[in-house]
Protein backbone atom coordinates (compact mmCIF):
# COMPACT_ATOMS: atom_id res chain seq x y z
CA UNK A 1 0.00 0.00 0.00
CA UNK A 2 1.43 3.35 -1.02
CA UNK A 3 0.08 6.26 1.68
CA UNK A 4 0.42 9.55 0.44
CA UNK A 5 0.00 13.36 0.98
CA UNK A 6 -2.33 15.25 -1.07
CA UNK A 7 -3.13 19.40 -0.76
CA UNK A 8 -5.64 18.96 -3.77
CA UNK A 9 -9.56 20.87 -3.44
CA UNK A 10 -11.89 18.35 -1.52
CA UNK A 11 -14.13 19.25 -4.51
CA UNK A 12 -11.77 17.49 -7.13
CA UNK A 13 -10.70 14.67 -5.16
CA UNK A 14 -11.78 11.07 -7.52
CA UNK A 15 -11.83 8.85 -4.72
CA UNK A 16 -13.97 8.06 -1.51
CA UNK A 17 -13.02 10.61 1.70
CA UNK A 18 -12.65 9.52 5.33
CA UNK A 19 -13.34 11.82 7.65
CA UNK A 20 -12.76 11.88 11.33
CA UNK A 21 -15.43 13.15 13.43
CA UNK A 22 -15.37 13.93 17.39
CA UNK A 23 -17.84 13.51 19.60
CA UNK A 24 -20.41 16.29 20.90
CA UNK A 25 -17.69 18.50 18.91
CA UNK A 26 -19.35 21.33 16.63
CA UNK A 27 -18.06 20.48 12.67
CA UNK A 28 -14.78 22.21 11.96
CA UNK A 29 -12.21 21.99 8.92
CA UNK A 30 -12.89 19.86 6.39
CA UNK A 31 -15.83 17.89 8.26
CA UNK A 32 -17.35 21.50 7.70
CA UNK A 33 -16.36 21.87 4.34
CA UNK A 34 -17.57 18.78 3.20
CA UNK A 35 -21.24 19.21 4.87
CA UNK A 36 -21.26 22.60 2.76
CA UNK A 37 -20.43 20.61 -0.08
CA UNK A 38 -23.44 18.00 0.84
CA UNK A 39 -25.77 20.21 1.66
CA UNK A 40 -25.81 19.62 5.50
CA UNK A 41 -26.09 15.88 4.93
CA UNK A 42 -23.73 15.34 7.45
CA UNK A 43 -25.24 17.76 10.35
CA UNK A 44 -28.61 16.17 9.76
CA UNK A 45 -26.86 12.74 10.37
CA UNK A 46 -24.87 14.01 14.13
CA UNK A 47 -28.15 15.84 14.75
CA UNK A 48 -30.29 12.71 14.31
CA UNK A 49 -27.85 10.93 16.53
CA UNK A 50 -27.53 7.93 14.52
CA UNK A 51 -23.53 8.45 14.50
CA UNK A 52 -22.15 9.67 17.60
CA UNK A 53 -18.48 9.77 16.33
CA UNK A 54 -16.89 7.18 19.10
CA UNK A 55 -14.32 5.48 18.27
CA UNK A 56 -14.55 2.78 15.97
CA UNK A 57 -17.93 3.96 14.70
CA UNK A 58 -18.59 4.97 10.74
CA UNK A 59 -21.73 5.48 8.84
CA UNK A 60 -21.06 5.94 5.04
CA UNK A 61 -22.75 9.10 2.83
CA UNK A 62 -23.58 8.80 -1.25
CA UNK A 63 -22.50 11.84 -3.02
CA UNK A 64 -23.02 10.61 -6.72
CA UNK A 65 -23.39 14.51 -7.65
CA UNK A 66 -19.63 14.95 -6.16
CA UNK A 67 -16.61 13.42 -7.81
CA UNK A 68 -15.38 11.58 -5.03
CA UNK A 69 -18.75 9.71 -4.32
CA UNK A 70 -18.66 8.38 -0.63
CA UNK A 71 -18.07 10.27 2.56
CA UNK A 72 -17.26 7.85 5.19
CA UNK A 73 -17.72 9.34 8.71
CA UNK A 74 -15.39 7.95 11.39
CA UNK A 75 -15.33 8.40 15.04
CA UNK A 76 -12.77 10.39 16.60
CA UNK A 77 -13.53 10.09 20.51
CA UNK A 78 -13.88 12.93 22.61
CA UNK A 79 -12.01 15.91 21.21
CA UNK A 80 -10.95 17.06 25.04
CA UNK A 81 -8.99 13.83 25.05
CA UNK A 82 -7.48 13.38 21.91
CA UNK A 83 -4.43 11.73 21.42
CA UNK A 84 -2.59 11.05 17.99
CA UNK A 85 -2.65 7.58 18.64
CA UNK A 86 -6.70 7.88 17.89
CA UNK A 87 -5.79 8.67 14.17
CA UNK A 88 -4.50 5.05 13.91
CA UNK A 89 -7.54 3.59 14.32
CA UNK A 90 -9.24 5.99 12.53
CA UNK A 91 -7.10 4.95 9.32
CA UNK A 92 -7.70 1.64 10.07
CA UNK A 93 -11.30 1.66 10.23
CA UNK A 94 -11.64 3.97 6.95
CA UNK A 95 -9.12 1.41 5.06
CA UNK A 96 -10.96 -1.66 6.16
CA UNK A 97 -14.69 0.01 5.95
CA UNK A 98 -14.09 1.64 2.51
CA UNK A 99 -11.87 -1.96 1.22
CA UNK A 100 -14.51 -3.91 1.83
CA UNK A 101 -16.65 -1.73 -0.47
CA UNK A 102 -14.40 -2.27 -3.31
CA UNK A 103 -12.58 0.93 -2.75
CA UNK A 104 -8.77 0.82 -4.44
CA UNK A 105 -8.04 4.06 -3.15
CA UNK A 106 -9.13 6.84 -0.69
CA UNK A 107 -8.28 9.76 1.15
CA UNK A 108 -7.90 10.73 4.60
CA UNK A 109 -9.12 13.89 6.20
CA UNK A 110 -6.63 15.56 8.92
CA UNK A 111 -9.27 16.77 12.08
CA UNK A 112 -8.36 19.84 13.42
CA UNK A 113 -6.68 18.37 16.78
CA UNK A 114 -3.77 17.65 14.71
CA UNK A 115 -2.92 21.27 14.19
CA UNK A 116 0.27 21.68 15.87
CA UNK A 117 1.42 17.86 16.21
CA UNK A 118 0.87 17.30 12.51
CA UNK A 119 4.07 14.72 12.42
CA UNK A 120 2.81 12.40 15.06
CA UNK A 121 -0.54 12.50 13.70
CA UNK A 122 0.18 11.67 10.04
CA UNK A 123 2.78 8.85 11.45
CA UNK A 124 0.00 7.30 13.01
CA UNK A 125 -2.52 7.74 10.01
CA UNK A 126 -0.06 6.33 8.27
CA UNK A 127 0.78 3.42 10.85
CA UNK A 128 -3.05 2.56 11.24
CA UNK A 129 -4.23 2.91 7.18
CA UNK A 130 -1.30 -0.23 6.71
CA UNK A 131 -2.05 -1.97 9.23
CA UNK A 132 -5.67 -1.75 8.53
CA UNK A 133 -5.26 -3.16 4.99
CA UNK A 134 -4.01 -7.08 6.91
CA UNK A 135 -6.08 -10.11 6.14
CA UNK A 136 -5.67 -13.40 6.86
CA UNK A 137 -6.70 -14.95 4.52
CA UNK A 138 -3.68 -15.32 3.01
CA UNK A 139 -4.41 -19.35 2.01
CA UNK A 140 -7.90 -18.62 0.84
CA UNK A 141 -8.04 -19.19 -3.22
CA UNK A 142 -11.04 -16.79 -3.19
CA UNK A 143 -10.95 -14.50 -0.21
CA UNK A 144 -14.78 -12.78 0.23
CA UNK A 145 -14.74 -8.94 0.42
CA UNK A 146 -10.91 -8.78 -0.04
CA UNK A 147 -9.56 -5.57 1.08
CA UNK A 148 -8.21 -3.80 -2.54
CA UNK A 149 -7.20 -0.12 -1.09
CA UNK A 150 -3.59 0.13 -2.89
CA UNK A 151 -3.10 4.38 -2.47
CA UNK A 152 -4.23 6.27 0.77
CA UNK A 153 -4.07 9.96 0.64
CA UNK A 154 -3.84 12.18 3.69
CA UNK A 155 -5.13 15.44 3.14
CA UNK A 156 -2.43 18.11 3.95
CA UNK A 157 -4.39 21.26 2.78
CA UNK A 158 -4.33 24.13 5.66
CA UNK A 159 -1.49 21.88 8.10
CA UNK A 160 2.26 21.37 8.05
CA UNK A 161 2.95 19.53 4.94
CA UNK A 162 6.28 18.98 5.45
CA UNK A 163 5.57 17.61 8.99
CA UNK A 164 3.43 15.54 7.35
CA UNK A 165 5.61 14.34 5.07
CA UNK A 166 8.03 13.15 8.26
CA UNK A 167 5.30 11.69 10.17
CA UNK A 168 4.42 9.77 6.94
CA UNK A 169 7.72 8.12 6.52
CA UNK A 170 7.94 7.11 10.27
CA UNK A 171 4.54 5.52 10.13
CA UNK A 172 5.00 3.67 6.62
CA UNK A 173 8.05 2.09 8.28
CA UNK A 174 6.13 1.20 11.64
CA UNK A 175 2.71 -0.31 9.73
CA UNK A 176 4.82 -2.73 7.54
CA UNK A 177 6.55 -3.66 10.40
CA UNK A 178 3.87 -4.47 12.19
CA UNK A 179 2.28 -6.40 9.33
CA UNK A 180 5.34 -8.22 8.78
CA UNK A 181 5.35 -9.76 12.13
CA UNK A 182 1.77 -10.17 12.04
CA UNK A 183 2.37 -12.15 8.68
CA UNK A 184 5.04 -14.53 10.44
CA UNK A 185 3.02 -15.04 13.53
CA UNK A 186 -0.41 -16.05 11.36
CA UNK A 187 2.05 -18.30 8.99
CA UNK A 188 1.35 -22.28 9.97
CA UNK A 189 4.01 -24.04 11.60
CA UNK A 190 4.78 -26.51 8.78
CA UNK A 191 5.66 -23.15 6.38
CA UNK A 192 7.47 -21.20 9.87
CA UNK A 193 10.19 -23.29 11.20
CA UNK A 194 13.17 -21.80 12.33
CA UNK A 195 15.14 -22.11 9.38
CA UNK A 196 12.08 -20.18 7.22
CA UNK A 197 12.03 -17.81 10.24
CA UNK A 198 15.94 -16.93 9.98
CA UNK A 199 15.21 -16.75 6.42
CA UNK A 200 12.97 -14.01 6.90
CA UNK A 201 15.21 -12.62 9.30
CA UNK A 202 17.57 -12.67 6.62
CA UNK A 203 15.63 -10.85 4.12
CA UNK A 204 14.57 -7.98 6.55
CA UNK A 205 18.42 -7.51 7.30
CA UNK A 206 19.51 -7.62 3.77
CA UNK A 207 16.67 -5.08 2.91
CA UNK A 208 17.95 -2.27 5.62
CA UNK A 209 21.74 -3.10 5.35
CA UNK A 210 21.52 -4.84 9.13
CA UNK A 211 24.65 -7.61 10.03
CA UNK A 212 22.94 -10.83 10.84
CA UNK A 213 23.88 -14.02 12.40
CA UNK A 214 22.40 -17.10 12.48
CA UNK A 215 23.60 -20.04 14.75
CA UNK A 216 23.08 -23.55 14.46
CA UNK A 217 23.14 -26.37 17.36
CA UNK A 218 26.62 -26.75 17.19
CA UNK A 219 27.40 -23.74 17.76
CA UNK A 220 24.81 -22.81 20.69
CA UNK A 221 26.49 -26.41 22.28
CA UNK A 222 29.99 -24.78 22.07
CA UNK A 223 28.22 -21.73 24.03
CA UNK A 224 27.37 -24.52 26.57
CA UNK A 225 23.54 -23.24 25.72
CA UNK A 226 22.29 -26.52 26.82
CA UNK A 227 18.75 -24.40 28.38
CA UNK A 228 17.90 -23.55 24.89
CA UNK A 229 19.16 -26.85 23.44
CA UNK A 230 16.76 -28.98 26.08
CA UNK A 231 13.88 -27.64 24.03
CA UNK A 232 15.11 -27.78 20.75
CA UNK A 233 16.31 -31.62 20.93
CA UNK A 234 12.43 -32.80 20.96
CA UNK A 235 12.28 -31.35 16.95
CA UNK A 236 13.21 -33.05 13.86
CA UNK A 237 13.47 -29.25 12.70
CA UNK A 238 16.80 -27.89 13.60
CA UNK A 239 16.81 -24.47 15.92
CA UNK A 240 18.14 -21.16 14.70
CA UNK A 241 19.98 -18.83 17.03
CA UNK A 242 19.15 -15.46 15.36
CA UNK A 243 20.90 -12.39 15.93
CA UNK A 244 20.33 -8.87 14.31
CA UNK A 245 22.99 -5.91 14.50
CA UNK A 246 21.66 -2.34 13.91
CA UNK A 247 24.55 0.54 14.48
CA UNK A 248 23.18 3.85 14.66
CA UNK A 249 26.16 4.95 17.01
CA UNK A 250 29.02 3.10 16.07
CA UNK A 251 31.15 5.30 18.73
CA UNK A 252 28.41 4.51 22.05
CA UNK A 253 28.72 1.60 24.04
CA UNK A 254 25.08 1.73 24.85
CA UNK A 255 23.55 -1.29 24.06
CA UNK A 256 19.48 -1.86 23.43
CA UNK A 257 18.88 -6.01 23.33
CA UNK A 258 15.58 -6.98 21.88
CA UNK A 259 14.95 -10.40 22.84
CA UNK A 260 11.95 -12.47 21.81
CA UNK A 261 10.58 -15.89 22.28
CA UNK A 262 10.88 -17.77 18.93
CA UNK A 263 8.62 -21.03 19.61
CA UNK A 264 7.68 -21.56 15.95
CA UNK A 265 5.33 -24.45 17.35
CA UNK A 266 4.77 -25.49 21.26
CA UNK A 267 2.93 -28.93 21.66
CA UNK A 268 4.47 -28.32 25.44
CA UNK A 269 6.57 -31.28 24.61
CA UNK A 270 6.37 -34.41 26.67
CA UNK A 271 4.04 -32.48 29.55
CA UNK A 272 1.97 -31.92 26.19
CA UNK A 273 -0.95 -29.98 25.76
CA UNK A 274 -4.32 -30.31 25.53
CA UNK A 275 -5.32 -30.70 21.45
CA UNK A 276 -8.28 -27.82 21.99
CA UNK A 277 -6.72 -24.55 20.54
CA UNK A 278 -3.44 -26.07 20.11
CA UNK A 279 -3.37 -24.93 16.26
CA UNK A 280 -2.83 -21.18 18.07
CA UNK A 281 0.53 -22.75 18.74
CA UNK A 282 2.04 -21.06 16.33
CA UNK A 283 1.57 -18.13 17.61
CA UNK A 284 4.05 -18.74 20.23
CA UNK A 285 6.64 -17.10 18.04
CA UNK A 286 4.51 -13.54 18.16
CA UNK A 287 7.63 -12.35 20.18
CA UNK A 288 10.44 -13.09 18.02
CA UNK A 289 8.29 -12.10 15.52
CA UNK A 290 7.73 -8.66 16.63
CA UNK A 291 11.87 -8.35 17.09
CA UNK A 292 12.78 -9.23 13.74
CA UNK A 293 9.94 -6.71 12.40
CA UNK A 294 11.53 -3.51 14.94
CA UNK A 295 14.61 -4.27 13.90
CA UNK A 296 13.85 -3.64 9.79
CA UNK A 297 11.56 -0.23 11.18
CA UNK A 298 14.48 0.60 13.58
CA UNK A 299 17.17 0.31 10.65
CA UNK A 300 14.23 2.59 8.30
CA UNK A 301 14.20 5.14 10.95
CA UNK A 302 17.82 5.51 11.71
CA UNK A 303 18.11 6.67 15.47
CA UNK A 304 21.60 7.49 16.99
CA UNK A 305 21.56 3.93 18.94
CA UNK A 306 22.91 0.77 18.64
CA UNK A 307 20.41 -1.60 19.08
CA UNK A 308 20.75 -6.15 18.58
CA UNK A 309 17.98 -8.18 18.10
CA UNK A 310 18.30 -11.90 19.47
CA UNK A 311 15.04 -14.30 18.72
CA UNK A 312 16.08 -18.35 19.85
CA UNK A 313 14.03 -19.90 17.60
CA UNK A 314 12.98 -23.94 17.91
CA UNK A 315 10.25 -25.91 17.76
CA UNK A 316 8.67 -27.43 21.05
CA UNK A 317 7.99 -31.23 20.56
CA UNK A 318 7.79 -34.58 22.22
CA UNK A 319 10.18 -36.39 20.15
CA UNK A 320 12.25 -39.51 21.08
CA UNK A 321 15.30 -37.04 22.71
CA UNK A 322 13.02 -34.75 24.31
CA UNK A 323 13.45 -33.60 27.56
CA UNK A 324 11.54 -34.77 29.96
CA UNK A 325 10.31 -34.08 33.40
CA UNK A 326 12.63 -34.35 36.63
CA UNK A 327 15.42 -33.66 33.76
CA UNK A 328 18.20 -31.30 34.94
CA UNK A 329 19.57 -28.92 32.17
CA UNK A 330 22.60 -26.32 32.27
CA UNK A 331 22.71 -22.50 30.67
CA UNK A 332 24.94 -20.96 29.45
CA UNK A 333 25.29 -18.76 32.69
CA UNK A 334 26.17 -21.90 34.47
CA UNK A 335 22.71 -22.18 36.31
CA UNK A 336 21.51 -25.45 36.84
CA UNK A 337 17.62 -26.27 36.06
CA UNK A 338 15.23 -28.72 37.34
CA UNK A 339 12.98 -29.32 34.53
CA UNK A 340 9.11 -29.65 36.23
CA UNK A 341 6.87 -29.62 32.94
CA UNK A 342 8.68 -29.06 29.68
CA UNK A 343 5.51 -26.68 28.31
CA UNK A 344 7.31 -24.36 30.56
CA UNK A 345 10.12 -23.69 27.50
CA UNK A 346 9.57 -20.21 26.75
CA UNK A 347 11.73 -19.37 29.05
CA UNK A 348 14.07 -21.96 28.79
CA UNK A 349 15.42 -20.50 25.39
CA UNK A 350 14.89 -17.21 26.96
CA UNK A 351 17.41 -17.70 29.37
CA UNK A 352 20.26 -18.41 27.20
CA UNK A 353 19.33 -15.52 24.85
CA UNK A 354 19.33 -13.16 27.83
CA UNK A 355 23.04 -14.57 29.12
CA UNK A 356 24.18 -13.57 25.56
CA UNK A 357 22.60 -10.33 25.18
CA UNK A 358 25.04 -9.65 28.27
CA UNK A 359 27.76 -11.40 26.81
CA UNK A 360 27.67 -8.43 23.83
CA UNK A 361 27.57 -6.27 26.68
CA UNK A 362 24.24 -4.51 26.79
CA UNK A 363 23.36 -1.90 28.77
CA UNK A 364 19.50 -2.15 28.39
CA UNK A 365 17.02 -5.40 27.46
CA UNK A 366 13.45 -5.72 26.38
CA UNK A 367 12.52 -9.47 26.19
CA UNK A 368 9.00 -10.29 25.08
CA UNK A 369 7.42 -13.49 24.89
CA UNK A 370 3.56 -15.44 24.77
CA UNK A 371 4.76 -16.87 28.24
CA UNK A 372 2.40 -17.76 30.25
CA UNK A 373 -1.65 -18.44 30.34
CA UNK A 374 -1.52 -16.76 34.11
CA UNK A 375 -0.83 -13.40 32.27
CA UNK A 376 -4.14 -13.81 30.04
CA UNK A 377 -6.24 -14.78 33.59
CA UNK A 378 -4.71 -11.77 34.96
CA UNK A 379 -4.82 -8.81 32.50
CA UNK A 380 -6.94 -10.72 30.16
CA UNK A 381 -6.68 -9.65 26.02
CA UNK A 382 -6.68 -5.91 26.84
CA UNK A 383 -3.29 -5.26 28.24
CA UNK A 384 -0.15 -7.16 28.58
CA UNK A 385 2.35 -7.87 31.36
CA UNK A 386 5.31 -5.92 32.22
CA UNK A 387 7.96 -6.78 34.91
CA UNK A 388 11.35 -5.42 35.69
CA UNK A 389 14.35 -4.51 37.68
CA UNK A 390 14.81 -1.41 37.54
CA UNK A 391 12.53 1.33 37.87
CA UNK A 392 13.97 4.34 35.77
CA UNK A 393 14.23 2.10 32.53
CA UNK A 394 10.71 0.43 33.34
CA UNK A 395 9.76 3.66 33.51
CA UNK A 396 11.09 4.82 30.25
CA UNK A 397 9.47 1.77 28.32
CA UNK A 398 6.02 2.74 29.99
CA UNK A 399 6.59 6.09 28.56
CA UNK A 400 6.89 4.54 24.70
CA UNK A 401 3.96 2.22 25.24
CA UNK A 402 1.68 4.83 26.02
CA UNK A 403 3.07 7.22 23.42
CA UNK A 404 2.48 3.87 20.43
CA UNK A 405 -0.87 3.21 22.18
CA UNK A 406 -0.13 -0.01 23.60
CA UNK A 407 -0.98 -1.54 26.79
CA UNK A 408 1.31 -2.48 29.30
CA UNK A 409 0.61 -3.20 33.22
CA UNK A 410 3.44 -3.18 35.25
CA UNK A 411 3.46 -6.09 37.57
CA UNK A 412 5.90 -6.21 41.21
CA UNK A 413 8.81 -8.29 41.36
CA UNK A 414 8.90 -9.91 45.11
CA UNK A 415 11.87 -11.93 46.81
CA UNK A 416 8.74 -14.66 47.33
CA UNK A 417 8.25 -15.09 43.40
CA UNK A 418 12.01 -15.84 43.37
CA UNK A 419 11.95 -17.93 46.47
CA UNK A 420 9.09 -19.99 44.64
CA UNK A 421 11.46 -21.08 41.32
CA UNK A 422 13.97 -22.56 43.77
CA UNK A 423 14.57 -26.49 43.49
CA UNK A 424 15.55 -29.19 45.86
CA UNK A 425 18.16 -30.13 43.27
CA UNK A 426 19.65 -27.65 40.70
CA UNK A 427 19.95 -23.86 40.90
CA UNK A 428 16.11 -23.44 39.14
CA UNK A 429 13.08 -25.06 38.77
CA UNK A 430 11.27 -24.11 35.49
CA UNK A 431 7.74 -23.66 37.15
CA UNK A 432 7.00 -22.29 40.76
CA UNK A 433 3.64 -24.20 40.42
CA UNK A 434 -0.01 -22.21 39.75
CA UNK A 435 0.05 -19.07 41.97
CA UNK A 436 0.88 -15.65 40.05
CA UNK A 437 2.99 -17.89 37.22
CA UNK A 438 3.36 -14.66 35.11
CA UNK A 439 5.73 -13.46 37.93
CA UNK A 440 7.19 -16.58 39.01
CA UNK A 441 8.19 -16.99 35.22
CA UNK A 442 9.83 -13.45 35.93
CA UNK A 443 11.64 -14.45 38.68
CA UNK A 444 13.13 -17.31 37.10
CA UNK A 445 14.34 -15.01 33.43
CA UNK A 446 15.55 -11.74 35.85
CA UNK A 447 17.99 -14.52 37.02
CA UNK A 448 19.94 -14.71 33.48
CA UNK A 449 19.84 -10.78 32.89
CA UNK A 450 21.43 -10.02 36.78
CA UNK A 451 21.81 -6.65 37.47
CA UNK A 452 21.20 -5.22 33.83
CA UNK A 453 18.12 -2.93 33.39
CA UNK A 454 15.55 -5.00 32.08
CA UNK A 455 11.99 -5.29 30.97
CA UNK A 456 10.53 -8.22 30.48
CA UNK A 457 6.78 -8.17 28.49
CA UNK A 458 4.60 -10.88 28.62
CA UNK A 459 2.10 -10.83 25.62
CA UNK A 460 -0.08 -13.68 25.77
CA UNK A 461 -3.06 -12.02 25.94
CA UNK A 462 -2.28 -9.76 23.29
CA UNK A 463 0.08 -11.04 20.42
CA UNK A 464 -3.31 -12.34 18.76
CA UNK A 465 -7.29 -12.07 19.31
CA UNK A 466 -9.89 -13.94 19.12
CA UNK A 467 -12.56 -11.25 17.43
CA UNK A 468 -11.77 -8.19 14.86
CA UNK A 469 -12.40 -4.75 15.34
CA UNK A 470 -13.46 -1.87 12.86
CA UNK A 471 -10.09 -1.14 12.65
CA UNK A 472 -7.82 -4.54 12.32
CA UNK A 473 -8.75 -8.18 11.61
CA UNK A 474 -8.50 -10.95 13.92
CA UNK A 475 -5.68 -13.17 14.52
CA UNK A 476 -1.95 -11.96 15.17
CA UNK A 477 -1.90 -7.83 16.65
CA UNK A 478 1.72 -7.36 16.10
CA UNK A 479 2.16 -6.11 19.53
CA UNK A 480 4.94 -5.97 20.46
CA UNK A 481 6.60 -3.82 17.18
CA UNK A 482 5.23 -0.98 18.10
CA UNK A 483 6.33 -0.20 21.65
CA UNK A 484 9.97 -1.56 20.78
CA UNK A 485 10.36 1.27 18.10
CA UNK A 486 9.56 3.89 20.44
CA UNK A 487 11.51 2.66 22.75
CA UNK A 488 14.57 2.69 20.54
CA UNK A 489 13.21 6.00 19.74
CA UNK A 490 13.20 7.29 23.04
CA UNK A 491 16.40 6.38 24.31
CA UNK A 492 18.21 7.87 21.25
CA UNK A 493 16.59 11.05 22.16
């Protein structure tokens, strides 16, 4: 999808308009110019109050008299508490709304709130019109009301056009990143093993000029990661140790490590799972998805910091050499672990991954992995899980999430969580049992990162839904892309 600026006359304009409307907000800009245009169709329509303008609502206006034809009407929110971020769903809803019509291309109005913080606004139009256009029905021969929009335009006419023009780049970058992972998580296992997900890896580095490495076995045995290797030995399909290199400050020793969970399928091994909603299983990736993905938008968007992505990527199965329960395992930090249930591998890879992000000597790590079911039964699908060690950098990555528009609850890190992980045997046991298992899980991955400032996200509930909204399909969210960008951002000031 191309998304575009435009300054031409509403009056001219040969495709269908989207335009954000507020609620209990009087019509301003070009809401007001169009209901000149319509003859007050669209004050007739607020005062009738069959469209309210809340978010995710749209009602859609004939103007066959009018070269452009539709008006589509989008909510906005509440005006007093607008936030850019609003604009992304906004996109999103006109792109999937008007693609579902048959539109190929349409154009975006700019509400007034944007006046002033036209960059961030047009970055998230952009951001939300992409990832608005994702389908999954990418193994369909036939796919019913296929979205077609190929061109959006954002209507610059009376704002900051070259602000717009910056926002647009940064958003473009963001939206295909986000689709990309969302594209890797929603890909079956049987066409996503590690070695097609280092592939991909491969081709995001190649595109943005990154360094890349990708490890086999016999290397992650000669880095004595035998945590990692307990979970890949299960597969026929051989792991991948992936690790991306972005230098935006060659000179700075500051280090940002992106780690994610790359599980390309989790049966949960010998302690398998139950076969109801197993297929999401592949989902358990979303993670190391979402790292590869920041790291292309984080090369597009250039900031002053140096920044490695590190995805451990295997498959989870209950082969003839799989580990099995009461097994003891060693990472690579020399920390012994009493294997309890082998479904609890997440953070079994995670651990090595996190002893070599300090190996490369990083000053900050993000790790972000579908970890545990407790996190869904705690936060549910509308937030996810984050837990740390430090309070200025958790504070920092709060500070991104809510500028992206993602959810993130921070959750406490006790001594007891810790005390819970300990075994009568090795250094670790991988499960402290039921009771809060999104921090006990925690507890057991802050050991591997020791005294480094670290954030550790737990997305189950969010890396993929159940039920679509107006403004993205169902399936894989991309989450965690977004907030890892601004993040990167952030920190490179």
């Amino acid at each position: 999808m191309h998304v575009l600026q435009s300054s031409d006359a509403l009056g001219s304009l040969p495709c269908a308009i989207a335009v954000p409307i507020p609620s209990e907000s009087p019509l301003s800009g070009v809401a007001k110019e169009l209901d000149t245009l319509l003859g007050g169709a669209i004050a007739d329509i607020l005062a009738s109050g069959e469209f309210k303008g809340k978010i995710g609502e749209s009602t859609l206006l004939h103007a066959a008299a009018h070269p452009f034809k539709r008006v589509l009407l989008v909510g906005l929110g509440d005006a007093v508490t607008f936030s850019p971020s609003a604009l992304a769903k906004v996109a999103g809803s006109a792109v999937r709304a008007l693609g579902k019509r048959g539109a190929t291309k349409l154009a975006i109005a700019f509400p007034q709130q944007a006046a002033g913080d036209e960059e961030r606004c047009a970055s998230f139009a952009a951001e939300g019109a992409i990832a608005g256009s994702f389908e999954t029905t990418t193994y369909q021969k036939a796919p019913e009301r296929a979205i077609a929009v190929g061109e959006v335009l954002l209507l610059s006419h009376g704002f900051n056009a070259e602000a717009i023009g910056r926002g647009l780049k940064r958003g473009v970058a963001i939206g295909e990143a986000v689709n990309l992972a969302r594209r890797l998580a929603l890909t079956p296992a049987n066409d996503m093993t590690p070695t097609h997900l280092a592939a991909e890896a491969r081709a995001v580095a190649k595109a943005h000029g990154m360094e890349i490495e990708v490890h086999d076995a016999a290397w992650a045995a000669k880095n004595k990661m035998g945590s990692f290797l307990s979970v890949a030995q299960g597969s026929a399909q051989p792991p991948a140790f992936i690790v991306m290199h972005y230098r935006g400050a060659p000179g700075s020793e500051q280090l940002l490590a992106l780690v994610g969970k790359g599980i390309t399928f989790d049966t949960g091994g010998i302690s398998l799972k139950p076969p109801e909603k197993m297929e999401e299983m592949k989902y358990d990736m979303s993670g190391g998805a979402g790292v590869i993905a920041a790291m292309g938008a984080i090369a597009a968007l250039k900031p002053k910091l140096n920044v490695v992505g590190i995805v451990p990527a295997t498959e989870n199965m209950p082969g003839g050499k799989a580990t099995k329960p009461g097994d003891i395992v060693r990472a690579s930090n020399g920390t012994t672990i009493e294997v309890i249930n082998t479904d609890a591998e997440g953070r079994l890879v995670l651990a090595d991954a996190l002893v070599y992000a300090r190996s490369l000597k990083a000053t900050q790590i993000v790790d972000a992995a579908t970890l545990t079911g407790a996190c869904v039964i705690a936060l549910g699908h509308a937030a996810s899980a984050a837990v740390s060690n430090d309070d200025a950098f958790a504070s920092l990555f709060l500070d991104a999430a809510k500028d992206c528009g993602e959810r993130y609850w921070r959750m406490p890190l006790y001594d007891d969580y810790s005390n819970a992980m300990k075994s009568d045997i090795a250094d670790l046991k991988n499960t402290g049992g039921r009771p809060a298992g999104t921090l006990t899980a925690a507890a057991f991955l802050k050991v591997f990162v020791d005294k480094t400032p670290w954030v550790h996200l737990d997305v189950a509930g969010t890396a993929y839904v159940d039920g679509e909204t107006a403004w993205s399909a169902k399936g894989p969210t991309g989450t965690p892309v977004r907030a890892f960008v601004h993040l990167a951002e952030k920190i490179a000031g």
